[in-house]
Protein backbone atom coordinates (compact mmCIF):
# COMPACT_ATOMS: atom_id res chain seq x y z
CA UNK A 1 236.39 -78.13 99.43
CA UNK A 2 235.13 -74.97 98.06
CA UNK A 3 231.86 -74.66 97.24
CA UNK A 4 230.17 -72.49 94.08
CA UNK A 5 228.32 -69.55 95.03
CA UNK A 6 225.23 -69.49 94.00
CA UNK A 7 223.42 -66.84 92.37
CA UNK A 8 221.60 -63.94 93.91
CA UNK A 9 217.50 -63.79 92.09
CA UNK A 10 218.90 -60.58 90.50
CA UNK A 11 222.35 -62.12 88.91
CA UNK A 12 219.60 -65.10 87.47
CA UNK A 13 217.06 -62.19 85.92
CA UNK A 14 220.21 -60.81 84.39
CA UNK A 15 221.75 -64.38 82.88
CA UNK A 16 217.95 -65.30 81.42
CA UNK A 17 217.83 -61.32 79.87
CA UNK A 18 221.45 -62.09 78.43
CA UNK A 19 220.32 -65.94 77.13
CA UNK A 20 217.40 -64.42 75.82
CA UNK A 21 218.95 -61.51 74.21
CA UNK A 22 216.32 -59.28 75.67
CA UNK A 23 217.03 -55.57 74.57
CA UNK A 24 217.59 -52.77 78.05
CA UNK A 25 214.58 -52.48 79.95
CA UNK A 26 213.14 -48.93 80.63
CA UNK A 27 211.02 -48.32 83.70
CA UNK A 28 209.22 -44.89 83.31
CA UNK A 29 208.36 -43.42 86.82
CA UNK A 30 206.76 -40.10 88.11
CA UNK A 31 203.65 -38.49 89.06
CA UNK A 32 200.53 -39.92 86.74
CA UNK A 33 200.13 -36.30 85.98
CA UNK A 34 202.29 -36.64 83.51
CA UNK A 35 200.99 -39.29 81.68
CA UNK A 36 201.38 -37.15 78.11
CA UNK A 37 205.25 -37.25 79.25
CA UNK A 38 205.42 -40.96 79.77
CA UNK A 39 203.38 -41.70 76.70
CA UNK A 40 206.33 -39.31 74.45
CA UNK A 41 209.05 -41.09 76.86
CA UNK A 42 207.47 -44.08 75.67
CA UNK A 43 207.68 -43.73 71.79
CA UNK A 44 211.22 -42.29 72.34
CA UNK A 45 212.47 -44.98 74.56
CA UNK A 46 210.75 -48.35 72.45
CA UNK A 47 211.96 -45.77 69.27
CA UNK A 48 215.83 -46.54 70.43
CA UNK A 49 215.03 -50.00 70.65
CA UNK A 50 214.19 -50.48 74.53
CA UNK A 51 211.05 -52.14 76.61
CA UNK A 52 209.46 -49.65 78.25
CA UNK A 53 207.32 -50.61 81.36
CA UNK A 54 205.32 -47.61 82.92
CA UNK A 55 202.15 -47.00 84.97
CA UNK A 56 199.48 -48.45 83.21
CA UNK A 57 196.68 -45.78 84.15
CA UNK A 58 196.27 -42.67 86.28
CA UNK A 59 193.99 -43.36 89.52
CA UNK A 60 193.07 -39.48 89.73
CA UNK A 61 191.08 -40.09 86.00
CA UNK A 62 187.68 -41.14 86.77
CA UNK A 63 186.68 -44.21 86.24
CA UNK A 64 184.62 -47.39 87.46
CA UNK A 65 187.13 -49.36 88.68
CA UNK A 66 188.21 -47.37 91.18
CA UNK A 67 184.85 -45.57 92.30
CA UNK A 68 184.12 -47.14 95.64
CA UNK A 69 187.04 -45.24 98.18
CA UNK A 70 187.77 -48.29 99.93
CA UNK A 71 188.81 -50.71 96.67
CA UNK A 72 190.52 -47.59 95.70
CA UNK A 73 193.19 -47.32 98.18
CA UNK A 74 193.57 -51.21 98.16
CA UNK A 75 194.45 -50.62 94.27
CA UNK A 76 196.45 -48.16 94.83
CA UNK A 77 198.63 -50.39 97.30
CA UNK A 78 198.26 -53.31 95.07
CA UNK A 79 199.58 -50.70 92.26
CA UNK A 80 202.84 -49.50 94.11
CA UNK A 81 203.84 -52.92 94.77
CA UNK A 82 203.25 -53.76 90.82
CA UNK A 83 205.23 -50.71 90.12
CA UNK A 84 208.15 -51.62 92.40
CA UNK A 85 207.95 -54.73 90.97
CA UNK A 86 208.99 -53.28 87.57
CA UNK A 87 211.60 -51.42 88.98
CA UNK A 88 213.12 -54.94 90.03
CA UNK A 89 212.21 -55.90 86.31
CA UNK A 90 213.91 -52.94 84.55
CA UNK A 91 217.82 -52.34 83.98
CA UNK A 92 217.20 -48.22 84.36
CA UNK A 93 214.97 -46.09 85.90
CA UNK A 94 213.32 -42.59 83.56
CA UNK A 95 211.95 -40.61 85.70
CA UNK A 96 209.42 -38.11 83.80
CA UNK A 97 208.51 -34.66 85.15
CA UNK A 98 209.54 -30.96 86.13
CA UNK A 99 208.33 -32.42 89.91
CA UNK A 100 208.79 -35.17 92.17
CA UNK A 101 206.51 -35.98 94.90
CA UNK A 102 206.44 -38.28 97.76
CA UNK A 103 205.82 -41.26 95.75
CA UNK A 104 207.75 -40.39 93.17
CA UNK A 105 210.94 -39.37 95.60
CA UNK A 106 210.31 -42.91 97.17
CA UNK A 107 210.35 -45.00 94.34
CA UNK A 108 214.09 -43.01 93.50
CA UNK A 109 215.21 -44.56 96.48
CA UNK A 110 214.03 -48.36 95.80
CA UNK A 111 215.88 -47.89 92.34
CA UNK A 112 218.95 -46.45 93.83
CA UNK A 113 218.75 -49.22 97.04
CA UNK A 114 218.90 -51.95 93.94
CA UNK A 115 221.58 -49.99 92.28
CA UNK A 116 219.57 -49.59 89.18
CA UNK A 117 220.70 -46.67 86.95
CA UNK A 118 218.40 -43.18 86.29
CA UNK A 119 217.87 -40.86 84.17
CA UNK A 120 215.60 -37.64 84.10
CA UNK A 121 213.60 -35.49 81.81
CA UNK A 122 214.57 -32.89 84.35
CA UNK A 123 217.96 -33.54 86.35
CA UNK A 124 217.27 -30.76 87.98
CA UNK A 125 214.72 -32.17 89.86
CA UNK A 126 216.93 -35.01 91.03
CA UNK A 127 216.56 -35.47 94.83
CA UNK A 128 220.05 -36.08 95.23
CA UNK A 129 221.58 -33.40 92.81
């Protein structure tokens, strides 16, 4: 007797995006220094008709929230795992940005690990080029 297999969490995301029509999802990565990229990536991407998901705010900006060093760095944990959880989200990966830094570099590799697609503002700056 042969059983069905059942689905993998990714092969259900991608059967509820198909059932629910959802247009391509866009994750924008790269340093938070270029936030003025992301925000153009933005326009362009949602202009062709795709979500875009991005960082929401850059951590080296000032502000209350992140003031005290220790609730800092547990935000900025709490942050990476938000981020790699819309990598999961996303069908391709953007990444914005003449540079690519550590964190940058490693969320390339999560993408690439879960065979998600990626572009680049710069391909030249493609760790695997």
């Amino acid at each position: 007797m042969s059983y069905p297999q059942l689905l993998t969490p990714e092969e259900k995301l991608a059967d509820a995006k198909k059932l629910l029509s959802l247009p391509r999802i866009v994750v924008i990565c790269g340093s938070t220094r270029f936030m003025t990229e992301m925000t153009e990536a933005d326009l362009r991407e949602t202009k062709a008709g795709r979500i875009v998901v991005k960082p929401g705010f850059d951590m080296k900006a000032p502000h209350g929230l992140w003031s005290d060093p220790a609730e800092a760095e547990a935000l900025k944990v709490r942050l990476g795992e938000l981020h790699r959880a819309k990598i999961r989200l996303a069908d391709e990966v953007l990444v914005v940005g003449d540079h690519i830094g550590d964190s940058t570099r490693a969320e390339i590799a999560y993408a690439r690990s879960l065979g998600k697609p990626l572009r680049f503002t710069h391909p030249e700056v493609d760790p695997d080029a």
